[in-house]
C-alpha atoms as a PDB file:
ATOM      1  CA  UNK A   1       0.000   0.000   0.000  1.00  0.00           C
ATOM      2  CA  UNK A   2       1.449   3.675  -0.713  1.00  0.00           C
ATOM      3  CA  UNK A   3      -0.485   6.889  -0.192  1.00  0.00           C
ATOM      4  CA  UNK A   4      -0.254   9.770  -2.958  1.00  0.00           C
ATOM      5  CA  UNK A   5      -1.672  12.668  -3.676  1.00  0.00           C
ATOM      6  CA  UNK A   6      -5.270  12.408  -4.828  1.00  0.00           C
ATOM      7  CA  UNK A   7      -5.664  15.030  -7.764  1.00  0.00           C
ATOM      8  CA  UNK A   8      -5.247  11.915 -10.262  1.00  0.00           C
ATOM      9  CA  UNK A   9      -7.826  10.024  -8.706  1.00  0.00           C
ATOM     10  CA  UNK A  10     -11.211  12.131  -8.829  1.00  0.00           C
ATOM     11  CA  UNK A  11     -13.294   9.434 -10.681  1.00  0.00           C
ATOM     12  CA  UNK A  12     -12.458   6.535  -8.144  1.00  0.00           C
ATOM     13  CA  UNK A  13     -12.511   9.067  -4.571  1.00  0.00           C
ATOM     14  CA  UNK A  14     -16.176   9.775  -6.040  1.00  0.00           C
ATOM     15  CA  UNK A  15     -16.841   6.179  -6.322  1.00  0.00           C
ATOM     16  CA  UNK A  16     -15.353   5.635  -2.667  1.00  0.00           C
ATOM     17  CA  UNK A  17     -16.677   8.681  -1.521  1.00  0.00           C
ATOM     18  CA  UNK A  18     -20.573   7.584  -2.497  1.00  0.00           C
ATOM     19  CA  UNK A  19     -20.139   4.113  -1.630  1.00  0.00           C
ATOM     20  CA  UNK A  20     -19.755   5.219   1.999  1.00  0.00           C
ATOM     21  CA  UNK A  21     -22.547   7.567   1.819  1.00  0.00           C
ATOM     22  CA  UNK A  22     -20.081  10.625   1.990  1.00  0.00           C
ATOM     23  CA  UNK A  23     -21.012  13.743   0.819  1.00  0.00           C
ATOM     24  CA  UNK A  24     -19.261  14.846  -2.672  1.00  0.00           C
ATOM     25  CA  UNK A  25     -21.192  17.329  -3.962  1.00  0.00           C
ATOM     26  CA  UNK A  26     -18.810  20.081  -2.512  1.00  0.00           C
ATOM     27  CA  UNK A  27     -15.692  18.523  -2.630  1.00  0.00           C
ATOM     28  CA  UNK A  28     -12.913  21.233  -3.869  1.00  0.00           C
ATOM     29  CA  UNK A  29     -12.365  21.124  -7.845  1.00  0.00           C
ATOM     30  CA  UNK A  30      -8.818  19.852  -7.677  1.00  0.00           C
ATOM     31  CA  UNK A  31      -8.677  17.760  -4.681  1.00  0.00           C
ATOM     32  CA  UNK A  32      -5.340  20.045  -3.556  1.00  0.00           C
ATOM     33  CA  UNK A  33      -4.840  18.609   0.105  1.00  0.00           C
ATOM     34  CA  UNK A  34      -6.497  15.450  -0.437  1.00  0.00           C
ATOM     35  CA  UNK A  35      -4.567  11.622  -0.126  1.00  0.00           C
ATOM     36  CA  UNK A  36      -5.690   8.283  -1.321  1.00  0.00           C
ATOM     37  CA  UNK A  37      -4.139   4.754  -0.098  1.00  0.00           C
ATOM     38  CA  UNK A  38      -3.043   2.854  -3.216  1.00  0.00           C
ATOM     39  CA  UNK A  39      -3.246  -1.290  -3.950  1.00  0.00           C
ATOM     40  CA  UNK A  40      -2.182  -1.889  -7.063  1.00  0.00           C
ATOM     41  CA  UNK A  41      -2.925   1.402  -8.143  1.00  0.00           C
ATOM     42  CA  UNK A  42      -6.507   1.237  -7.305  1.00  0.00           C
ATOM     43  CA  UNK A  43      -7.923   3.721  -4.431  1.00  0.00           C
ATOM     44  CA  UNK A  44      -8.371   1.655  -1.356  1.00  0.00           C
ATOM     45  CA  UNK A  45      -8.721   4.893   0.935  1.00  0.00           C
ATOM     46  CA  UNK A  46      -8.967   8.637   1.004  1.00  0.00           C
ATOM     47  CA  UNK A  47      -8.346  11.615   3.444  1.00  0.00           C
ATOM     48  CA  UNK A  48      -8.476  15.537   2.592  1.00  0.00           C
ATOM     49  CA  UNK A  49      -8.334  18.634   4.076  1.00  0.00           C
ATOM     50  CA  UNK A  50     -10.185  22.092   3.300  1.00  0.00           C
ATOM     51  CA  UNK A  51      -8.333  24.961   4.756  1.00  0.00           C
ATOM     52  CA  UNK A  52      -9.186  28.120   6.519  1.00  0.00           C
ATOM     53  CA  UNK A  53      -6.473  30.394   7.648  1.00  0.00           C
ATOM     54  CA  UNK A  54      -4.980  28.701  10.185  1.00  0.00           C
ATOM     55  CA  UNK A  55      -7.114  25.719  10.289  1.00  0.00           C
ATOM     56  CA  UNK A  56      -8.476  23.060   8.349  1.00  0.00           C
ATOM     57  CA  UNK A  57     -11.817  20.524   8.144  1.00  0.00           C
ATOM     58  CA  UNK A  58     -10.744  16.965   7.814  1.00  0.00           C
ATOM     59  CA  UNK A  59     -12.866  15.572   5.085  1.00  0.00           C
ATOM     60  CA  UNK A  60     -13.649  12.152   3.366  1.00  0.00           C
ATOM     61  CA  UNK A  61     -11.623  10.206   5.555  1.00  0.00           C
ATOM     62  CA  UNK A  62     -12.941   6.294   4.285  1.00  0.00           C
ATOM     63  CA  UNK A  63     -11.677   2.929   2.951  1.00  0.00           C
ATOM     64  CA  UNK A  64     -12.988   0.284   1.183  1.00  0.00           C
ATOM     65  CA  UNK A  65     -14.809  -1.939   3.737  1.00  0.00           C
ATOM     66  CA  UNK A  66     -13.167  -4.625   2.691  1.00  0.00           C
ATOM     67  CA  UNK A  67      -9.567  -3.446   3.728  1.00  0.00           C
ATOM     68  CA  UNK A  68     -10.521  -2.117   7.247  1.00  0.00           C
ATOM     69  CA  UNK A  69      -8.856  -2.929  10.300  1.00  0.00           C
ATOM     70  CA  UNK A  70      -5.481  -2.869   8.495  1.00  0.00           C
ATOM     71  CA  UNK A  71      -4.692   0.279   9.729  1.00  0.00           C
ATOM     72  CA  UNK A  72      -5.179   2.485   6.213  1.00  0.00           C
ATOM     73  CA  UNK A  73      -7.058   5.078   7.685  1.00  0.00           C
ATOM     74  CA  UNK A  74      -4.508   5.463  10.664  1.00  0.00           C
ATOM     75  CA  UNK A  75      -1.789   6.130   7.907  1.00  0.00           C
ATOM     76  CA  UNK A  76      -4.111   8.306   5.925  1.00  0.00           C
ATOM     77  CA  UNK A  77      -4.873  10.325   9.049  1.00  0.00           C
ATOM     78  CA  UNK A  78      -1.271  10.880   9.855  1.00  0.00           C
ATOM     79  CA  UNK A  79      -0.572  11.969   6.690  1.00  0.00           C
ATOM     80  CA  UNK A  80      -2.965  14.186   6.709  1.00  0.00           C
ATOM     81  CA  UNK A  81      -1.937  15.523  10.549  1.00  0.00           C
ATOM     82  CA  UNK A  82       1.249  15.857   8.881  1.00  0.00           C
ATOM     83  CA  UNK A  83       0.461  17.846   5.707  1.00  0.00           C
ATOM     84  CA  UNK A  84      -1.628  20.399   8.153  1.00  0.00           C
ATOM     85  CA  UNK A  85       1.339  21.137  10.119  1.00  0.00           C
ATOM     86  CA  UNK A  86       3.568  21.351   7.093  1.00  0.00           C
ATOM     87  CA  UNK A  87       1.036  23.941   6.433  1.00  0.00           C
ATOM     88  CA  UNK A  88       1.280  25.746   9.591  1.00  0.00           C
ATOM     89  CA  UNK A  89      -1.945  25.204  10.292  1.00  0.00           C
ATOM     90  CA  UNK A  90      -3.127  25.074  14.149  1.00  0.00           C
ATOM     91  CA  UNK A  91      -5.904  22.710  14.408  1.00  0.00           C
ATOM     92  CA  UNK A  92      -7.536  19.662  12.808  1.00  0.00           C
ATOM     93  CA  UNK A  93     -11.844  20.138  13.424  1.00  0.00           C
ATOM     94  CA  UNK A  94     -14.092  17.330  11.704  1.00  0.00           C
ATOM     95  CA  UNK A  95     -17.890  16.270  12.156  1.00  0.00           C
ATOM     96  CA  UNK A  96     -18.812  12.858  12.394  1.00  0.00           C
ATOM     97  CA  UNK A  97     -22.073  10.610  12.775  1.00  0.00           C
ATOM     98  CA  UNK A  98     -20.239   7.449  12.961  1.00  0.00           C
ATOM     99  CA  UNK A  99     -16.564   7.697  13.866  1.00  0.00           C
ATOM    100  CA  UNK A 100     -16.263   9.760  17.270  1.00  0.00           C
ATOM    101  CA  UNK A 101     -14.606   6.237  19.473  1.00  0.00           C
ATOM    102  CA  UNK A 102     -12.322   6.418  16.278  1.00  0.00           C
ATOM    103  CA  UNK A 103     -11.206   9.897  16.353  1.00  0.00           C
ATOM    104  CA  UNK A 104     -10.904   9.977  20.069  1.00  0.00           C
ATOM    105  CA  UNK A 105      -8.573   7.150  20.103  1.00  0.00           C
ATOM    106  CA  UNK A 106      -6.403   9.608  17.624  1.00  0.00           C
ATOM    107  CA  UNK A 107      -6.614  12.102  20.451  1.00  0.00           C
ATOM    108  CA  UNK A 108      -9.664  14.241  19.035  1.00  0.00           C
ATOM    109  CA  UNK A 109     -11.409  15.824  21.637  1.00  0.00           C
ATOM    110  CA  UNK A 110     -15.391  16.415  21.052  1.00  0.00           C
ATOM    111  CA  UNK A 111     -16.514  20.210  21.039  1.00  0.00           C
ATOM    112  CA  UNK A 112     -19.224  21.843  20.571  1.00  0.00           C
ATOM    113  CA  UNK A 113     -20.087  24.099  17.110  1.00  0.00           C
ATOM    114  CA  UNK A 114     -19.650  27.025  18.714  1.00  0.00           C
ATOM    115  CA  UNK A 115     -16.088  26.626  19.718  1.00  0.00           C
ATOM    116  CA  UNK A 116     -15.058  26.129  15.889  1.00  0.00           C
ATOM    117  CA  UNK A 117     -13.440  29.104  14.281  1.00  0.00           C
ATOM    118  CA  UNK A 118     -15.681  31.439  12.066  1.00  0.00           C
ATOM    119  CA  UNK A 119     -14.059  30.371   8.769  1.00  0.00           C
ATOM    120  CA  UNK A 120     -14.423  26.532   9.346  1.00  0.00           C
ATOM    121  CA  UNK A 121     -18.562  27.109  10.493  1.00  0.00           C
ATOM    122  CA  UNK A 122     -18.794  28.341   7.457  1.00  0.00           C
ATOM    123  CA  UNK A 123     -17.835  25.553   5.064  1.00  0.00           C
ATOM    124  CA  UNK A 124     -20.463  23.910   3.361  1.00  0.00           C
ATOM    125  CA  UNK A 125     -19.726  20.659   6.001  1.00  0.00           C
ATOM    126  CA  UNK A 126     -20.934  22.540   8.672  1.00  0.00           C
ATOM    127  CA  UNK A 127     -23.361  24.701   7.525  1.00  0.00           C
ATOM    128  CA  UNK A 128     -25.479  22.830   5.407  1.00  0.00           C
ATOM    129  CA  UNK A 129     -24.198  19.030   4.180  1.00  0.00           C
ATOM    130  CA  UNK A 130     -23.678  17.462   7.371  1.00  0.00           C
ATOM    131  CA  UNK A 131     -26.916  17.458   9.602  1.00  0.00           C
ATOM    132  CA  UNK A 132     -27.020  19.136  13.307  1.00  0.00           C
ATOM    133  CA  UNK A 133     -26.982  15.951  15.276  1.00  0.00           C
ATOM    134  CA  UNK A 134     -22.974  15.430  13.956  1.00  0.00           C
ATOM    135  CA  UNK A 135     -20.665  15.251  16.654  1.00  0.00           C
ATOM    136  CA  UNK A 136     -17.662  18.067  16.070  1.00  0.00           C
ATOM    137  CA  UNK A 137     -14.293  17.157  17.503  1.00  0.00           C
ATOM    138  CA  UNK A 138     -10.510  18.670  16.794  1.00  0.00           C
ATOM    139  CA  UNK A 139      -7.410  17.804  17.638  1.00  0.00           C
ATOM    140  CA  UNK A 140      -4.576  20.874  18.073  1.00  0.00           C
ATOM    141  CA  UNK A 141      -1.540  20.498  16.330  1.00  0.00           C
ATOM    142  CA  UNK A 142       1.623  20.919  17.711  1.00  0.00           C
ATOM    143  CA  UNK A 143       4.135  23.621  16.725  1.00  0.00           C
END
């Protein structure tokens, strides 16, 4: 498995993406800041960030049922930690309906809407794709 960066890969992140019942209707035109795990060159996983100022929404973060528990995501997400702090960027923020026990064993701590920056509330994530009942969580990223 190898991770690379996504903007090759739109058709098969899509596929992913809807397969997993993952919104995709607003995800960014180029896929700049996005990863996907690689099997024999076909997408097994995918991770992406959109950015705002200083911090970023973790996005799409999913792999092919079939390969789970092999620790793809875990690679993805540190990838993707790492490529935010290349970035400068000071915190990770995500929502989730499904994933929280994940996240928090990845040290993301659950907060609540209101303590996400301005710029991040308003991506279309959090203001109008995912519904009110997600659970918001971030992890800061150290300088």
């Amino acid at each position: 498995m190898e991770i690379n960066e996504a903007v090759n890969y739109r058709e098969s992140i899509l596929e992913l993406l809807r397969a997993e019942r993952l919104p995709v209707d607003d995800l960014p035109a180029t896929l700049e800041n996005f990863l996907v795990a690689l099997q024999n060159d076909q997408v097994i996983g995918v991770a992406g960030l959109e950015i705002y100022g200083d911090y970023s929404l973790l996005r799409s973060l999913a792999v092919k049922p079939n390969l789970r528990s092999h620790g793809i995501a875990g690679k993805l997400l540190q990838q993707i930690e790492t490529l935010a702090h290349s970035k400068g960027l000071k915190a990770i923020y995500l929502l989730t309906e499904t994933a929280s026990d994940y996240f928090y064993r990845k040290n993301y701590i659950r907060i609540t809407r209101n303590e996400v920056p301005a710029g991040v509330q308003r991506s279309s994530e959090f203001s109008h794709v995912c519904p009110q009942s997600a659970i918001v969580m971030m992890k800061t990223l150290r300088k």
